[in-house]
N, C-alpha and C. Protein backbone atom coordinates (compact mmCIF):
# COMPACT_ATOMS: atom_id res chain seq x y z
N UNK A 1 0.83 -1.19 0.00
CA UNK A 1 0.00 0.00 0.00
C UNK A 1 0.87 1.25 0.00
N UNK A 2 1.56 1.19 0.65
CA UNK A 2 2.66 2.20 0.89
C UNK A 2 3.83 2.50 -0.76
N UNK A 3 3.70 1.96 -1.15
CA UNK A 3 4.97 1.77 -2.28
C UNK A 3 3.51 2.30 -3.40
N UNK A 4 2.27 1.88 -3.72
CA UNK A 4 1.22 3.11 -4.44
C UNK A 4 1.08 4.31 -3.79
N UNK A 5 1.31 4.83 -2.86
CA UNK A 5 0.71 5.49 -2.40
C UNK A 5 1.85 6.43 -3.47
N UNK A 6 2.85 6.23 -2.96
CA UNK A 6 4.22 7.18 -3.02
C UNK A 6 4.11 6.90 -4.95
N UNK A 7 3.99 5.66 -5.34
CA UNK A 7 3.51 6.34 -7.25
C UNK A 7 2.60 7.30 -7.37
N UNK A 8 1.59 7.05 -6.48
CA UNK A 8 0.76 8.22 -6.78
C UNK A 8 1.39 9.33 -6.65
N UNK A 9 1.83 9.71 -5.43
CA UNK A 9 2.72 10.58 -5.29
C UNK A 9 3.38 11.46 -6.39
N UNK A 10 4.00 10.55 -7.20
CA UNK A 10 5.37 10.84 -8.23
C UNK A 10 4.20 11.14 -9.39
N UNK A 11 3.33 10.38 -9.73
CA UNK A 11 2.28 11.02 -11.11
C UNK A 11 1.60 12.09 -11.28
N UNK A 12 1.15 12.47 -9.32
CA UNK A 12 0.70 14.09 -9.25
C UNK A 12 1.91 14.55 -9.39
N UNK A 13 2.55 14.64 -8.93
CA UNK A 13 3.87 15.37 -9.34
C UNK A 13 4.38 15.81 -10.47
N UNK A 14 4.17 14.38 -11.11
CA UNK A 14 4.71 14.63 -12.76
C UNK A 14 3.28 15.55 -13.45
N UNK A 15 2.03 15.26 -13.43
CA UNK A 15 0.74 15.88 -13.75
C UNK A 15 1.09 17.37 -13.67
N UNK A 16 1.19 17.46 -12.20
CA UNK A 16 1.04 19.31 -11.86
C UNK A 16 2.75 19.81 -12.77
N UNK A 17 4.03 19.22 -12.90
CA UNK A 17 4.68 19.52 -13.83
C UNK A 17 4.07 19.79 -15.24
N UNK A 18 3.68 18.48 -15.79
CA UNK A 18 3.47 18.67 -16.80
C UNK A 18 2.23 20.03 -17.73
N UNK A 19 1.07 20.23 -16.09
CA UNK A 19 0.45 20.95 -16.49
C UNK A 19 0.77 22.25 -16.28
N UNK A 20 1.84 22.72 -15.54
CA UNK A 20 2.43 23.48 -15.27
C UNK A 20 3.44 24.58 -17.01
N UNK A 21 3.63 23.58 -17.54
CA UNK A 21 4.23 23.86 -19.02
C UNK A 21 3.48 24.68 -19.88
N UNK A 22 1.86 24.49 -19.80
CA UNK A 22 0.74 25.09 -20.11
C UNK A 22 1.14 25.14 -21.73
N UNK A 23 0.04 25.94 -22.77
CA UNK A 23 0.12 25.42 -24.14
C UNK A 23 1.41 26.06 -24.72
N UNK A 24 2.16 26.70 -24.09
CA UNK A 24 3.29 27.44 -24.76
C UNK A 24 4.22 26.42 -25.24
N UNK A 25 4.27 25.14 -24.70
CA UNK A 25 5.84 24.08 -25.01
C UNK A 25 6.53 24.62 -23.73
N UNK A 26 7.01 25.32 -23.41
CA UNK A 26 8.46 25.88 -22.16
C UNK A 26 8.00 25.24 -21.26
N UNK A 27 9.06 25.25 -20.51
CA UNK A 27 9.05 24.85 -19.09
C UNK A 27 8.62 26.03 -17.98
N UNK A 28 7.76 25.76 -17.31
CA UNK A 28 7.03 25.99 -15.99
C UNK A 28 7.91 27.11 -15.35
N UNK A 29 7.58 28.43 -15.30
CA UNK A 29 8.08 29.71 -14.22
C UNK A 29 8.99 28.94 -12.88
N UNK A 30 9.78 29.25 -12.82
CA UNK A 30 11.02 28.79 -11.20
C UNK A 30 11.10 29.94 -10.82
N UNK A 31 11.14 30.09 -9.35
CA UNK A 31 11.45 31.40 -8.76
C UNK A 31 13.02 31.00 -8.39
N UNK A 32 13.83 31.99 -8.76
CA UNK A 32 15.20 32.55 -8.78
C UNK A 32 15.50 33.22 -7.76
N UNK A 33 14.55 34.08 -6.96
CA UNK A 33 14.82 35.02 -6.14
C UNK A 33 15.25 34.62 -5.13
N UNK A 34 16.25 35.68 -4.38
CA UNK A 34 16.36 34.81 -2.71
C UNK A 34 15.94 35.87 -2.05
N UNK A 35 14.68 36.91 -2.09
CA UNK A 35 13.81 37.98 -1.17
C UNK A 35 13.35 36.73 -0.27
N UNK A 36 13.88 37.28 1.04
CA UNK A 36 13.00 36.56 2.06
C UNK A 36 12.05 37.16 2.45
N UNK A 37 10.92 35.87 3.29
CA UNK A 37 9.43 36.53 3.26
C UNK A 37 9.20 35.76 5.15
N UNK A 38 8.28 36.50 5.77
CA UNK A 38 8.42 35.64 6.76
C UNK A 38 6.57 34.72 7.25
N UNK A 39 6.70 34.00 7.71
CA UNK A 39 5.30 33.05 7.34
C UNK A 39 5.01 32.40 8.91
N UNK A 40 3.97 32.59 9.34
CA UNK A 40 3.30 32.46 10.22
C UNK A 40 1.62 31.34 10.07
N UNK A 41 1.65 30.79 11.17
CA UNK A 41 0.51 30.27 11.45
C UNK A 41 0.35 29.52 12.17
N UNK A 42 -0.67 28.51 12.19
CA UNK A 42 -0.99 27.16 13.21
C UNK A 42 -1.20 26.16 12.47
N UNK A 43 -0.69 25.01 13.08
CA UNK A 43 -1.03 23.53 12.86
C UNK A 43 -1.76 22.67 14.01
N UNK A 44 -2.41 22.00 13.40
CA UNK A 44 -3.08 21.10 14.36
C UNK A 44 -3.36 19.82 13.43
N UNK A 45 -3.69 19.21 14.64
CA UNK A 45 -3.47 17.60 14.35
C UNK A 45 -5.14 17.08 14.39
N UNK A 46 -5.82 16.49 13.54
CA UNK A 46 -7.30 16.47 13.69
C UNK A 46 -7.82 17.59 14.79
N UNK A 47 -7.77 18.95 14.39
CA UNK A 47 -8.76 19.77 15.08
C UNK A 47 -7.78 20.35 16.64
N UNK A 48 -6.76 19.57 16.85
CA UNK A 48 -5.95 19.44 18.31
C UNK A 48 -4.15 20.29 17.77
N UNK A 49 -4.05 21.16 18.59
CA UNK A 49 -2.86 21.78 18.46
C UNK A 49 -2.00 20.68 18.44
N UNK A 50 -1.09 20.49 16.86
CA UNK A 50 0.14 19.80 16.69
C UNK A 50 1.52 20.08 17.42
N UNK A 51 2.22 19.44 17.77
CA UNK A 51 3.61 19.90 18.20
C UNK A 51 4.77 18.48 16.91
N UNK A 52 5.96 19.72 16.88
CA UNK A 52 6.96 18.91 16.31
C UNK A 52 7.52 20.43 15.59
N UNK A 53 7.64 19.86 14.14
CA UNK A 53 8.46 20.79 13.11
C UNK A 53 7.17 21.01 12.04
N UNK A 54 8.20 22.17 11.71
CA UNK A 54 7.03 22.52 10.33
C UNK A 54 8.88 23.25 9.38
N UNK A 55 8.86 22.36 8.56
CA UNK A 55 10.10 22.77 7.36
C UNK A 55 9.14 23.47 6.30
N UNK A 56 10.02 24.10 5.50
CA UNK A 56 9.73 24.53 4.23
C UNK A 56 11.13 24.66 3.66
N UNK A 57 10.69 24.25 2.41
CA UNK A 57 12.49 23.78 1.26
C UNK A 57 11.83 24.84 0.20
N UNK A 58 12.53 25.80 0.19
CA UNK A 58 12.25 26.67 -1.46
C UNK A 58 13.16 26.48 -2.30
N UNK A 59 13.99 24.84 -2.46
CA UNK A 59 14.89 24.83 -3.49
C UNK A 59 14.00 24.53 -4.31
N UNK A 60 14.85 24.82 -5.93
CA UNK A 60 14.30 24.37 -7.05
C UNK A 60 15.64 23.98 -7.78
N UNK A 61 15.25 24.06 -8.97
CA UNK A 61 16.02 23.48 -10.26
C UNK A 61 16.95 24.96 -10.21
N UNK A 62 16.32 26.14 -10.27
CA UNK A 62 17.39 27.39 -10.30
C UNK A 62 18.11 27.98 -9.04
N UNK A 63 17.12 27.56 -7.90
CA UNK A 63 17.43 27.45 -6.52
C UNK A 63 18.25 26.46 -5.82
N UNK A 64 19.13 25.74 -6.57
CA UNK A 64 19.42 24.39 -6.27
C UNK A 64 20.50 24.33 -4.42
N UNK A 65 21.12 25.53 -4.48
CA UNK A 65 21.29 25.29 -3.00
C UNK A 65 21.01 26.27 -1.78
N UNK A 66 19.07 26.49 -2.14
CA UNK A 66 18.15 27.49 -1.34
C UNK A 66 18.23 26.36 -0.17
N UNK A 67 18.75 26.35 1.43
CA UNK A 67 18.66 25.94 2.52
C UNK A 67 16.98 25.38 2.84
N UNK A 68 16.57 24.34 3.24
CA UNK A 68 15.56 24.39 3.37
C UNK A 68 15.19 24.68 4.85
N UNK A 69 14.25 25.66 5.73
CA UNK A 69 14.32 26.11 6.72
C UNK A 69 13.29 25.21 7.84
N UNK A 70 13.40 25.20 8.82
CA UNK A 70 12.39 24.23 9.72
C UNK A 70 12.32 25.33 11.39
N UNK A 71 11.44 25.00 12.07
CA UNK A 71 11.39 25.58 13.22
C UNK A 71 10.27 24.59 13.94
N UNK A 72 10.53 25.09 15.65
CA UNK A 72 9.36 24.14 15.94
C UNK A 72 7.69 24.20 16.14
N UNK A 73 6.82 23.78 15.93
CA UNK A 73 5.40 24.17 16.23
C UNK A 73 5.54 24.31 17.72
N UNK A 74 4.60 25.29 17.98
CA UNK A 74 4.62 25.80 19.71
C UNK A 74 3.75 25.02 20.29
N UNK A 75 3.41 24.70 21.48
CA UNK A 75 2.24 23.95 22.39
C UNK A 75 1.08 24.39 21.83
N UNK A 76 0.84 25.47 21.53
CA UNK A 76 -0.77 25.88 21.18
C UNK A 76 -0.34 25.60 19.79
N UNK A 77 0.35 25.26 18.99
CA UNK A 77 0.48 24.89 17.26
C UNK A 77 0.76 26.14 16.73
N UNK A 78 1.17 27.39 17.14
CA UNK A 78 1.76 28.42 16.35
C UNK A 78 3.20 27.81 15.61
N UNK A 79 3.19 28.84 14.96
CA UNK A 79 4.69 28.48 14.77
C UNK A 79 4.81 30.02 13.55
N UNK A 80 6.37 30.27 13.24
CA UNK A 80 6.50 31.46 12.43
C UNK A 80 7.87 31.21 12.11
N UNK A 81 8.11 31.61 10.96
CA UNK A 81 9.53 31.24 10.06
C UNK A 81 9.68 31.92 8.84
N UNK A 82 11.39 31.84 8.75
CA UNK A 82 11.60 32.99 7.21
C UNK A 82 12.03 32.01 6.51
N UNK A 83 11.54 32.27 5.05
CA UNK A 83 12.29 31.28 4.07
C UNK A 83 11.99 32.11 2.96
N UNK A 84 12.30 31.87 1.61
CA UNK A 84 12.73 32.40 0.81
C UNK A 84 10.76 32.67 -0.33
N UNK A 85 10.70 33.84 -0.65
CA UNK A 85 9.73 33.82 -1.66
C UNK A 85 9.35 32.89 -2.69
N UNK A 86 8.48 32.61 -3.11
CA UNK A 86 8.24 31.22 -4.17
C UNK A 86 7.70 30.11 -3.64
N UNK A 87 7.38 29.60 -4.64
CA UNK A 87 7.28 28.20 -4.24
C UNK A 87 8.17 27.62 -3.46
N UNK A 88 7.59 27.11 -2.50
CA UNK A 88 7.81 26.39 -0.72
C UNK A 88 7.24 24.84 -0.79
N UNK A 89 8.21 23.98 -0.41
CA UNK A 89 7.54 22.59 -0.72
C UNK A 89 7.36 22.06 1.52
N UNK A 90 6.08 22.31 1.82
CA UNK A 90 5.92 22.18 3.11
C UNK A 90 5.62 20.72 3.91
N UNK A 91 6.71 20.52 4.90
CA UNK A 91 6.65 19.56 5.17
C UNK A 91 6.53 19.56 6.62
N UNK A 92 6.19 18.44 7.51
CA UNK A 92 6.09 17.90 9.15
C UNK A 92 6.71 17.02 9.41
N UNK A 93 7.13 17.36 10.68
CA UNK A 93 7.61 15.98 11.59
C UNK A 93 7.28 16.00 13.13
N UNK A 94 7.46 15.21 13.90
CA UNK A 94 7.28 14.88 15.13
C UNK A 94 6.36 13.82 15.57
N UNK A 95 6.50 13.53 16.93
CA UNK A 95 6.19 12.24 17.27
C UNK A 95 4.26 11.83 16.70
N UNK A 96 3.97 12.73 16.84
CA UNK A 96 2.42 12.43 16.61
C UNK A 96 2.40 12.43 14.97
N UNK A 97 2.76 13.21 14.57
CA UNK A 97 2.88 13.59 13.30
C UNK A 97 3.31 12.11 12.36
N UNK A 98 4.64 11.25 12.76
CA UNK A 98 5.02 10.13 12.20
C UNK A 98 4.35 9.43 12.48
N UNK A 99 3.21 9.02 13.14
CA UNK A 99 2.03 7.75 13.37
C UNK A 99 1.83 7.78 12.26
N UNK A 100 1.82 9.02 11.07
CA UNK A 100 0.56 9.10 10.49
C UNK A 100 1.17 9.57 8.60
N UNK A 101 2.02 8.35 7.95
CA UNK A 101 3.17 8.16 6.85
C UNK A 101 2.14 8.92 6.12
N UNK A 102 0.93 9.01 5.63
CA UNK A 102 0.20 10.22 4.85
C UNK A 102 0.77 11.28 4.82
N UNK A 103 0.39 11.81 5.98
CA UNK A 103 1.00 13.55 6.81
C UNK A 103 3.01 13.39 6.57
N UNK A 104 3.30 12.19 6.56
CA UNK A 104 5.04 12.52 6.84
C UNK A 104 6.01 12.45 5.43
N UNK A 105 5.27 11.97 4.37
CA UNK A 105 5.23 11.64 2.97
C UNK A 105 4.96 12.30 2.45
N UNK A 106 3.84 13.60 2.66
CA UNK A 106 3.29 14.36 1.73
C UNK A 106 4.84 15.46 2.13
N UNK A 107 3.80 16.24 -0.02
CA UNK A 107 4.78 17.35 0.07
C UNK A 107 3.21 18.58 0.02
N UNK A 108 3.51 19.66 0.59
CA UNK A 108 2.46 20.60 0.53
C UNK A 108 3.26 21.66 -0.39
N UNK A 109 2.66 22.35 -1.34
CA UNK A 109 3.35 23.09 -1.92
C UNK A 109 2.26 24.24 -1.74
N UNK A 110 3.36 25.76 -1.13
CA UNK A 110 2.17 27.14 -1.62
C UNK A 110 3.24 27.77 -2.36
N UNK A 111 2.67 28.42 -2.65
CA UNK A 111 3.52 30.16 -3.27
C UNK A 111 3.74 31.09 -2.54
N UNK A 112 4.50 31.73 -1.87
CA UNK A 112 4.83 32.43 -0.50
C UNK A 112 4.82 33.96 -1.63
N UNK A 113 4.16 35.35 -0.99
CA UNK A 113 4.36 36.33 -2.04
C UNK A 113 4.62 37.36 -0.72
N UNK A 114 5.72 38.40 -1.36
CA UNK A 114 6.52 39.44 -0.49
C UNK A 114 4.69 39.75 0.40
N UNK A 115 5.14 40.10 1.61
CA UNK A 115 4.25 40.60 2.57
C UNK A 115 4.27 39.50 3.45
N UNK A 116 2.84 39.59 4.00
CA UNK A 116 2.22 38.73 5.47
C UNK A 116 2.17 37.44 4.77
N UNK A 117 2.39 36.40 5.14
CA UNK A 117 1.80 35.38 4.46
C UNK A 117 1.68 34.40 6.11
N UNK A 118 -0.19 33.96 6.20
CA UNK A 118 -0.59 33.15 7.00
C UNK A 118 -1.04 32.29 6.42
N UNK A 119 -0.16 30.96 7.17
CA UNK A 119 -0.72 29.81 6.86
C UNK A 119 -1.12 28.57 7.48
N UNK A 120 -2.40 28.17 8.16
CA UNK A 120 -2.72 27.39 8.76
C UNK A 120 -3.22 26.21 8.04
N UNK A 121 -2.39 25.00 9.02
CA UNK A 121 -2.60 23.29 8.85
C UNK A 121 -3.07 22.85 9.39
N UNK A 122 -4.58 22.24 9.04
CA UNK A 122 -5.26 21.43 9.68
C UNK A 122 -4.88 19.60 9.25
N UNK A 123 -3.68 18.94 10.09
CA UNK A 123 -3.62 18.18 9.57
C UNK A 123 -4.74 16.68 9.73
N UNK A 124 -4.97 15.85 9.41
CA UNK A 124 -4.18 15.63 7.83
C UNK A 124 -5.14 16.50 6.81
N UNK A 125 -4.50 17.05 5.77
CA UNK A 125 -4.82 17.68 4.49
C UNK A 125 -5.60 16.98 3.66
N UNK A 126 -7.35 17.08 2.94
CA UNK A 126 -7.46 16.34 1.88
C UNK A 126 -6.56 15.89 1.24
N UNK A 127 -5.63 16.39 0.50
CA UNK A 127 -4.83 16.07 -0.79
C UNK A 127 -3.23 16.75 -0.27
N UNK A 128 -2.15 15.74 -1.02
CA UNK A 128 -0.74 16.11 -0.39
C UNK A 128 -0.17 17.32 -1.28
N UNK A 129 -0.64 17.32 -2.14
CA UNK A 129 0.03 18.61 -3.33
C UNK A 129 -1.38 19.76 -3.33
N UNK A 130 -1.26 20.90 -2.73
CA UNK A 130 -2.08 22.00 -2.76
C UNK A 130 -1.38 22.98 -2.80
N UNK A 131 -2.10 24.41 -3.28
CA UNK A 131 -1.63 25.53 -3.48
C UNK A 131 -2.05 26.31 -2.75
N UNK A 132 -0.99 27.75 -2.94
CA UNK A 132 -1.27 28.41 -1.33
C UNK A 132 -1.88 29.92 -1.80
């Protein structure tokens, strides 16, 4: 079950690439920039303040050695962190969090844009690839 899950995985992946190309032929916009942005919010775990990590990786193909940044979720599930503008591939960890290979497997992807950017996780997420 585990070994489909993660193809599925790789075909949305390849899908949102491929649709990403759109009718032009080129390849898909990469953000280049290294403007940092700073990002705030809460996570929770079915409805219940999460504790652990909350990473975000803004490498890409042009970004190839953008640091990917992590900090920890607070007791009440806040949490706040700087990482780089663009596409952010968002990820979790911690003890409650790894029960649950859905939530620790997925990649969440938003678009982080200069200003405030709030973003709250109600985990687990319908779907592992969403936009922000």
């Amino acid at each position: 079950m585990a070994i489909s899950r993660r193809r599925l995985g790789a075909v949305a992946a390849a899908a949102l690439l491929a649709a990403g190309t759109g009718c032009g032929g080129g390849r898909p916009s990469v953000d280049t920039g290294t403007e940092e942005v700073m990002v705030s919010g809460k996570v929770t775990l079915n409805g219940k303040p999460a504790t652990g990590t909350i990473s975000f990786d803004p490498s890409n193909v042009e970004r190839k050695n953008a640091a990917a940044r992590s900090t920890p979720i607070n007791e009440d599930g806040s949490y706040t962190i700087t990482t780089l503008i663009g596409q952010n591939r968002v990820s979790f960890s911690g003890p409650e969090i790894s029960k649950n290979p859905d939530i620790l497997n997925a990649a969440y992807m938003h678009d982080l844009q200069a200003g405030e950017n709030k973003l709250d996780f109600d985990l687990p997420l319908d779907e592992g690839l969403s936009g922000g």
